[in-house]
N, C-alpha and C. Protein backbone atom coordinates (compact mmCIF):
# COMPACT_ATOMS: atom_id res chain seq x y z
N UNK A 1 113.28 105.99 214.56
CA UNK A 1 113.83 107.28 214.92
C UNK A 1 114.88 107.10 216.01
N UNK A 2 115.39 108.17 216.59
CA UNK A 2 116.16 108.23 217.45
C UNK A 2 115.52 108.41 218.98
N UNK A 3 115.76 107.28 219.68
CA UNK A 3 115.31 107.01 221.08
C UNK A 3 116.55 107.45 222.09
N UNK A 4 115.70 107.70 223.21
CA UNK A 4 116.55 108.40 224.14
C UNK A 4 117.59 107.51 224.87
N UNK A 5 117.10 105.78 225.04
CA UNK A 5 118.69 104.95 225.13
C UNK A 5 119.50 104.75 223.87
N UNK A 6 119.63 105.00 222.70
CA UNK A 6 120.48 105.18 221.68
C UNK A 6 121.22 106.86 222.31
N UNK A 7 120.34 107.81 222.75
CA UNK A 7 121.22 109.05 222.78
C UNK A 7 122.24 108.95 224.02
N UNK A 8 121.63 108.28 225.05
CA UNK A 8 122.60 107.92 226.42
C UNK A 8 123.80 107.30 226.03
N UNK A 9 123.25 106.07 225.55
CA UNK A 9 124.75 105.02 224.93
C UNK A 9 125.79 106.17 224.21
N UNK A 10 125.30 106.59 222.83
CA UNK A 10 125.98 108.02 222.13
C UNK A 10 127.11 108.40 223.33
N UNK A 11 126.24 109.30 224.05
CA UNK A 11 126.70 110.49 224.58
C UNK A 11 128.09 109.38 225.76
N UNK A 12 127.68 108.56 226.21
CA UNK A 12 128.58 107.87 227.31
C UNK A 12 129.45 107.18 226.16
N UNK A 13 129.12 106.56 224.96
CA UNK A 13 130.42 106.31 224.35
C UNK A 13 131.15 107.88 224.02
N UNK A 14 130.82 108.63 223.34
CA UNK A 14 131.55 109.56 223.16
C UNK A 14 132.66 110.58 224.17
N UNK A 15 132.13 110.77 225.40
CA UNK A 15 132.43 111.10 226.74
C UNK A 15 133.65 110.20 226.74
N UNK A 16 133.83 108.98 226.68
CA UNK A 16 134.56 107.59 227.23
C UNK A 16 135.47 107.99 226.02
N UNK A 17 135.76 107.97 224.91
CA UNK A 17 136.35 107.88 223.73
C UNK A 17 136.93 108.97 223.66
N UNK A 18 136.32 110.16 224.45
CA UNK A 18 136.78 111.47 224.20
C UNK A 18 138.06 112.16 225.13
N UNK A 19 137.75 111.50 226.19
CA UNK A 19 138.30 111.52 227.27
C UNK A 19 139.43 110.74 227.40
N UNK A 20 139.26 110.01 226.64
CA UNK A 20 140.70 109.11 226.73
C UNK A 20 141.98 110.12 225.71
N UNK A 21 142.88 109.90 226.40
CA UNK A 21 143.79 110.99 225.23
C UNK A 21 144.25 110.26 223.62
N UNK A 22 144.15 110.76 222.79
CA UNK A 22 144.51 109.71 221.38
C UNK A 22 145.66 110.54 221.00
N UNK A 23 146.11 110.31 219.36
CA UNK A 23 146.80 110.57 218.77
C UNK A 23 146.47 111.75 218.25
N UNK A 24 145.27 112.34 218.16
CA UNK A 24 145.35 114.22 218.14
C UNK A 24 145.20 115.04 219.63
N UNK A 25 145.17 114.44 220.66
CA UNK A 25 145.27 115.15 221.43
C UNK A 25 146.55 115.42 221.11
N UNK A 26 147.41 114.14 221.40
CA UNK A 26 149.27 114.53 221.66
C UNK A 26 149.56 115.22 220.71
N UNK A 27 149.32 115.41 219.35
CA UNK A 27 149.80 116.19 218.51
C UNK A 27 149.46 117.32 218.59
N UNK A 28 148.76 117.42 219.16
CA UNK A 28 147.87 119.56 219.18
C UNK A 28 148.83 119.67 220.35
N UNK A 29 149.25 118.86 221.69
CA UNK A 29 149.96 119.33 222.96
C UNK A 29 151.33 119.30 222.30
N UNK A 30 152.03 118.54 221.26
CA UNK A 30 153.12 118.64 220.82
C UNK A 30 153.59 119.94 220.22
N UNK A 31 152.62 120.61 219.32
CA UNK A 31 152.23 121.58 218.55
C UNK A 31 151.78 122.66 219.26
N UNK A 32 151.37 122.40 220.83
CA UNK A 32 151.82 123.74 221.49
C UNK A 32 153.24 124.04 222.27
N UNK A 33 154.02 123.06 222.53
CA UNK A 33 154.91 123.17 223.12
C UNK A 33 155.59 123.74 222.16
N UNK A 34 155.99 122.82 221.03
CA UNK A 34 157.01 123.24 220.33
C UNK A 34 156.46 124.54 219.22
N UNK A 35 155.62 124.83 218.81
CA UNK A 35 155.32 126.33 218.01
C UNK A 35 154.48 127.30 218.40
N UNK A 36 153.87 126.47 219.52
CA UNK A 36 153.24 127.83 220.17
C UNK A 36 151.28 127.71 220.30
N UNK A 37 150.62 128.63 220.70
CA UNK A 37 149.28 128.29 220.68
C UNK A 37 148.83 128.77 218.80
N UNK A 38 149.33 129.66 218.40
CA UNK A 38 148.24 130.14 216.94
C UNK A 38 148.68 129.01 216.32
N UNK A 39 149.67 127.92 215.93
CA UNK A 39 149.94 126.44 215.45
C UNK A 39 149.12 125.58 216.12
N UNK A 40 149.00 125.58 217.53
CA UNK A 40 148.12 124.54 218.20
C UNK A 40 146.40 124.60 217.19
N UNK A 41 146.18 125.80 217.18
CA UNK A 41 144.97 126.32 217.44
C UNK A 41 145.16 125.90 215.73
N UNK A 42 145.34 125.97 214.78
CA UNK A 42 145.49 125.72 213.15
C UNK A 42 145.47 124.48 213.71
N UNK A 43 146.36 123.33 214.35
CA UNK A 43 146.19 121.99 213.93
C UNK A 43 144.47 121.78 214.70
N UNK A 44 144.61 122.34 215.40
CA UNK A 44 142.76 122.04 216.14
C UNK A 44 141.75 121.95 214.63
N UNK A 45 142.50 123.09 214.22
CA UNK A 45 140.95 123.42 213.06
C UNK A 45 141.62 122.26 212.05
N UNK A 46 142.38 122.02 211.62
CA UNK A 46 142.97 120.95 210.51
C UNK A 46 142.29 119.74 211.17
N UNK A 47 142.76 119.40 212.33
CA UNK A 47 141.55 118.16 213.06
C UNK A 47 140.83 118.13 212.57
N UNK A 48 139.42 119.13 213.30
CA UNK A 48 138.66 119.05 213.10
C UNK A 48 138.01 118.57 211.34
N UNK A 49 138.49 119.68 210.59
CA UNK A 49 138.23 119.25 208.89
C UNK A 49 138.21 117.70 208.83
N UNK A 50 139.92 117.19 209.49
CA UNK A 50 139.81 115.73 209.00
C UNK A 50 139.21 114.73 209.86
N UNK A 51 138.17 114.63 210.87
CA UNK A 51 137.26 114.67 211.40
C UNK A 51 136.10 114.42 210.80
N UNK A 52 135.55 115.79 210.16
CA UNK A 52 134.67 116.07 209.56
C UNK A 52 134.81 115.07 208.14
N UNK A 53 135.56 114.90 207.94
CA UNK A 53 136.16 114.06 206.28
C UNK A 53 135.77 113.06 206.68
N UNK A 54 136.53 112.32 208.16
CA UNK A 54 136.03 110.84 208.43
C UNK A 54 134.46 110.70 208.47
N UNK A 55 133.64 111.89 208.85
CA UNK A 55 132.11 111.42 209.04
C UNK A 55 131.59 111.13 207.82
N UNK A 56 132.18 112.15 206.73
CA UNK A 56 131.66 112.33 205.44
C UNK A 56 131.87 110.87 204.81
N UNK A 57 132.87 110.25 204.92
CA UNK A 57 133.62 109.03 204.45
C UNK A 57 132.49 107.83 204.56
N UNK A 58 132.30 107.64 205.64
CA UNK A 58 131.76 106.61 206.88
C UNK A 58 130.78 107.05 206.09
N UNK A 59 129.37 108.39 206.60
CA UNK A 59 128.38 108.49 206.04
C UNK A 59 127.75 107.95 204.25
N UNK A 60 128.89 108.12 203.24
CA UNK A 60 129.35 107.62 201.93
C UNK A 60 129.08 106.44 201.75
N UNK A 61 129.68 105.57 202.73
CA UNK A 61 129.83 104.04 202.78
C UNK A 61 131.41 103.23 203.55
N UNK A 62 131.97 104.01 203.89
CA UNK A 62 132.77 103.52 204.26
C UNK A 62 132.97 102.87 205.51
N UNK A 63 132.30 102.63 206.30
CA UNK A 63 131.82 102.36 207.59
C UNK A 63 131.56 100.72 207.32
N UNK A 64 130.55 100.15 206.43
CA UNK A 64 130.59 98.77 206.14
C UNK A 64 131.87 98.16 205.47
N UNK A 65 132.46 99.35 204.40
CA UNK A 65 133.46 98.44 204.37
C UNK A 65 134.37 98.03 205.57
N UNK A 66 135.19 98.96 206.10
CA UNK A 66 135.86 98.99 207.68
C UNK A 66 135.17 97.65 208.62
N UNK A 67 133.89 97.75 208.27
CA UNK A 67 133.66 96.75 209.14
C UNK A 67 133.79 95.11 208.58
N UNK A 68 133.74 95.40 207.42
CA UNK A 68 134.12 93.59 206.58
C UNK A 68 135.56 93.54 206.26
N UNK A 69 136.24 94.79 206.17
CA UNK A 69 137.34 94.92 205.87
C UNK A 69 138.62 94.81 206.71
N UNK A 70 138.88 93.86 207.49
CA UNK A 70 139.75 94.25 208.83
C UNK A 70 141.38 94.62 208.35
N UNK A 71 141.56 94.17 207.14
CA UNK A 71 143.18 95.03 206.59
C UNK A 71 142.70 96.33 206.19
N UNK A 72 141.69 96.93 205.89
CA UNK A 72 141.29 98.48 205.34
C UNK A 72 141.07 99.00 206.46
N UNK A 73 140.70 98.62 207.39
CA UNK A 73 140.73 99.49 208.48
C UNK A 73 142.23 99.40 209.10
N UNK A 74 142.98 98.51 209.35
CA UNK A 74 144.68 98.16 209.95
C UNK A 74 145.12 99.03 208.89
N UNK A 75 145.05 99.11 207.37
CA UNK A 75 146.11 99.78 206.78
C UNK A 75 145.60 101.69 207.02
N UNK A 76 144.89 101.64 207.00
CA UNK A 76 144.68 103.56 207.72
C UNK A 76 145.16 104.02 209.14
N UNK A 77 144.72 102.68 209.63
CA UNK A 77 145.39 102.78 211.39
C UNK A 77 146.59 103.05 211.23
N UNK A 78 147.37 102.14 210.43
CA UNK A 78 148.65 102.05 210.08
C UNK A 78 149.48 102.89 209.52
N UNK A 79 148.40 103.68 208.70
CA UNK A 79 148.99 104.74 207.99
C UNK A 79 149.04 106.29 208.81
N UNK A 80 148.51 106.16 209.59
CA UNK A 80 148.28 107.33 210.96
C UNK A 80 149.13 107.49 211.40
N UNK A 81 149.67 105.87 212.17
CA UNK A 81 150.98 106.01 212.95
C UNK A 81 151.74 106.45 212.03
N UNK A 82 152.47 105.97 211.20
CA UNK A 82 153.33 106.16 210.44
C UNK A 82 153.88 107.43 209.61
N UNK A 83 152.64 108.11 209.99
CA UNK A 83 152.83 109.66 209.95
C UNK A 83 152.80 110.55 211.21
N UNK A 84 152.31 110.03 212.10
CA UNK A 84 152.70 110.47 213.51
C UNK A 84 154.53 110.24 213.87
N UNK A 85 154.56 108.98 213.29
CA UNK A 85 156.21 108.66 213.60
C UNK A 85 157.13 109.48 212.47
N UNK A 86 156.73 110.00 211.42
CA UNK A 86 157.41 110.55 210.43
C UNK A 86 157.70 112.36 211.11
N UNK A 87 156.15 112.85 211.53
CA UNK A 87 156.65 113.74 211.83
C UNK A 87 157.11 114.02 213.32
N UNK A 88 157.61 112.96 214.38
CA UNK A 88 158.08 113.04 215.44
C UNK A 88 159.83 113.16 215.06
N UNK A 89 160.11 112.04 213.97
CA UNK A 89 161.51 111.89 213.19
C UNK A 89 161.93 113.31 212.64
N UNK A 90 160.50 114.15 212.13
CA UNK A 90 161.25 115.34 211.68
C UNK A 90 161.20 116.51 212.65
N UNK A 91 160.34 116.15 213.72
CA UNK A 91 160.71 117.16 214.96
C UNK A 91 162.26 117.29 214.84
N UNK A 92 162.36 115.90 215.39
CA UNK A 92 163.92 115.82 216.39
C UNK A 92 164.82 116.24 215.23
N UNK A 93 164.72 115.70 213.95
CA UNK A 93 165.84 116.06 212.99
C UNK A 93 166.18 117.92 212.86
N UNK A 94 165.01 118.25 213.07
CA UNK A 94 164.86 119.84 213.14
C UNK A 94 165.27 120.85 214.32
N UNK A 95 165.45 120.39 215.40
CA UNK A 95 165.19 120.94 216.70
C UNK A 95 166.02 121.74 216.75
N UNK A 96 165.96 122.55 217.76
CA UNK A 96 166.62 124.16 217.53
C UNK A 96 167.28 124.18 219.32
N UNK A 97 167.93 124.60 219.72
CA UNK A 97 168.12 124.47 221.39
C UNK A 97 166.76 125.33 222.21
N UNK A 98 166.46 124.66 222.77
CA UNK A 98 165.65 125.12 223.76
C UNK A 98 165.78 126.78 224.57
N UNK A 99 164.47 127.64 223.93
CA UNK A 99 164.24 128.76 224.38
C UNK A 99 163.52 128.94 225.25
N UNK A 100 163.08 130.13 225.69
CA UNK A 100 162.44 130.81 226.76
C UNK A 100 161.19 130.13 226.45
N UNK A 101 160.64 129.77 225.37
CA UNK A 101 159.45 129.50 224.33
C UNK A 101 159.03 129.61 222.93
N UNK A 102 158.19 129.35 222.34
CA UNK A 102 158.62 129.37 220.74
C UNK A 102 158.50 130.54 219.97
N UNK A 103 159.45 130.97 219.37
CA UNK A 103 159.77 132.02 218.95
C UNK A 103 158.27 132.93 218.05
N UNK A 104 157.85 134.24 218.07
CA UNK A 104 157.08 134.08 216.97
C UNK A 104 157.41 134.01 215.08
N UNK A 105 158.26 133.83 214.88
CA UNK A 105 158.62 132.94 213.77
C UNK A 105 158.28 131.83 213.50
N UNK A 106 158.06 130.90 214.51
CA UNK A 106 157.80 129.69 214.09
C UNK A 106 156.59 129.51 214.56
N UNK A 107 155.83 129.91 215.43
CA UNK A 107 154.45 130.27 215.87
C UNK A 107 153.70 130.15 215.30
N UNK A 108 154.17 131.56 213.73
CA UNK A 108 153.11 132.35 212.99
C UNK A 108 153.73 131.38 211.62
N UNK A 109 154.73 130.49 211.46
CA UNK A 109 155.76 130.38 210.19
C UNK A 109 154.55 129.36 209.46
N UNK A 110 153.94 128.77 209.94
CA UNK A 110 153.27 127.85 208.43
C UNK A 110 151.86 127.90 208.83
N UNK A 111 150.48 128.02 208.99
CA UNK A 111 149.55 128.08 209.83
C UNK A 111 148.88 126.96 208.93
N UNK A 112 149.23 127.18 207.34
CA UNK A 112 148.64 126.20 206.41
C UNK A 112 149.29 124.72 206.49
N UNK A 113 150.30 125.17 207.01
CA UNK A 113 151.24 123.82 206.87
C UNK A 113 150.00 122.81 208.51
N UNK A 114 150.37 123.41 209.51
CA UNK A 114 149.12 123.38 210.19
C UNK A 114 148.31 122.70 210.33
N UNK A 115 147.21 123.43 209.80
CA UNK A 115 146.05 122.84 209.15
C UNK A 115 145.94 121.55 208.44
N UNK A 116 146.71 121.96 207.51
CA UNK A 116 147.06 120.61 206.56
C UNK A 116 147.46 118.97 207.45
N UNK A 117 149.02 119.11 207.99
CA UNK A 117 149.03 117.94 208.84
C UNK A 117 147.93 117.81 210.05
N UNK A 118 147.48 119.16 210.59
CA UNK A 118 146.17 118.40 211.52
C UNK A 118 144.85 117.78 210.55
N UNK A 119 144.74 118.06 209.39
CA UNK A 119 143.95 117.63 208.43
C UNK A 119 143.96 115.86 208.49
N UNK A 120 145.31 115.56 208.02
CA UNK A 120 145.74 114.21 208.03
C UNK A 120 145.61 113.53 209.49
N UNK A 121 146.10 113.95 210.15
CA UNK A 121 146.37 113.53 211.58
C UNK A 121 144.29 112.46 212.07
N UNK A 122 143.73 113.93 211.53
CA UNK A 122 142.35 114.09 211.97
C UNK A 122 141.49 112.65 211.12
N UNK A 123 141.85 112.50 210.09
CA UNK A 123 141.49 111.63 209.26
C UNK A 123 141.78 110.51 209.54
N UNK A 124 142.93 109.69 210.02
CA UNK A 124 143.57 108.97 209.96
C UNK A 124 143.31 108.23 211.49
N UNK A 125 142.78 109.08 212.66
CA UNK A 125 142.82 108.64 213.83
C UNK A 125 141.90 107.69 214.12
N UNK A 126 141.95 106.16 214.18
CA UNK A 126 141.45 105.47 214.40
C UNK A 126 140.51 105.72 215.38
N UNK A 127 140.26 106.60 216.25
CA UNK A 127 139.02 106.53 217.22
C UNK A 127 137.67 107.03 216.70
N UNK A 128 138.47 108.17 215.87
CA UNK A 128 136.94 108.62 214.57
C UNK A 128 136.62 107.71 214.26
N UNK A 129 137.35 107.31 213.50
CA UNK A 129 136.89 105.78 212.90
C UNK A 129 135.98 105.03 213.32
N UNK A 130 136.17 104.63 214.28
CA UNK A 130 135.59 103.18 214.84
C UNK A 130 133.82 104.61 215.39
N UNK A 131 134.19 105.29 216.02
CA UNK A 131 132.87 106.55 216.35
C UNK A 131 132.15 106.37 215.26
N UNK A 132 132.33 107.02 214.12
CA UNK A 132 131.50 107.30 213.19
C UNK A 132 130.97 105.76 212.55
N UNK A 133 131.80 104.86 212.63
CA UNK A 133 131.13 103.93 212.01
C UNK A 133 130.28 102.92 213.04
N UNK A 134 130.52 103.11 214.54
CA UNK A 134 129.24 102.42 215.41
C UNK A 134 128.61 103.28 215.50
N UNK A 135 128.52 104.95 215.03
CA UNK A 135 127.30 105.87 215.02
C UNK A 135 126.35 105.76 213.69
N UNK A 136 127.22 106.18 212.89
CA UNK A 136 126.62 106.76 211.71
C UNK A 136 125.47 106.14 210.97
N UNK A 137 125.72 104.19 211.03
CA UNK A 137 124.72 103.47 210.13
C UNK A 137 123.92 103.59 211.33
């Protein structure tokens, strides 16, 4: 069963892991600067889902592979950034001159769109990763 130094370790890795800022923090703080909080607050919940996807994944079996697998885990890592860097490329390609703050047009303009890239973002973030799979087995 579950003993109370397995729940300490838990809780102090998670605290430690959590606390450190990753690649969905910066994107939810990116995503409030530039569209506002009801976008922040959609990529939160899109996180979360892809989050929830990584536990589901890991719980499945994917957790042993990741762990025998050291290019299957590098090529998702890999594939994270690479969409973090895609949509930083289409920030800047997009950018509009700097307002008072973000308009509500673009605030309210995709909430699914949102969701969706915090979906990916959430999935892809190597710190789930490595969490769920020194938790889960």
């Amino acid at each position: 069963m579950f003993e109370a130094t397995q729940a300490i370790g838990l809780a102090i890795a998670s605290v430690v892991l959590i606390a450190v800022p990753g690649p969905s923090v910066m994107f939810v703080v990116g995503r409030a600067f530039s569209h506002g909080r009801g976008n922040a607050l959609a990529s939160v919940f899109g996180n979360a889902i892809g989050c929830f996807g990584v536990g589901v994944a890991i719980a499945l079996g994917l957790g042993p592979l990741l762990e025998r697998y050291e290019l299957l885990f590098q090529a998702i890592k890999w594939g994270g950034i690479l969409y973090l860097v895609y949509l930083g490329v289409q920030a800047i390609r997009h950018a509009a001159p700097a307002a008072s703050g973000p308009s509500k047009e673009l605030e309210n303009a995709s909430l699914w769109n949102a969701i969706r890239t915090g979906t990916i973002v959430g999935f892809t973030n190597p710190k789930s990763l490595i969490l769920f799979t020194a938790v889960v087995p």
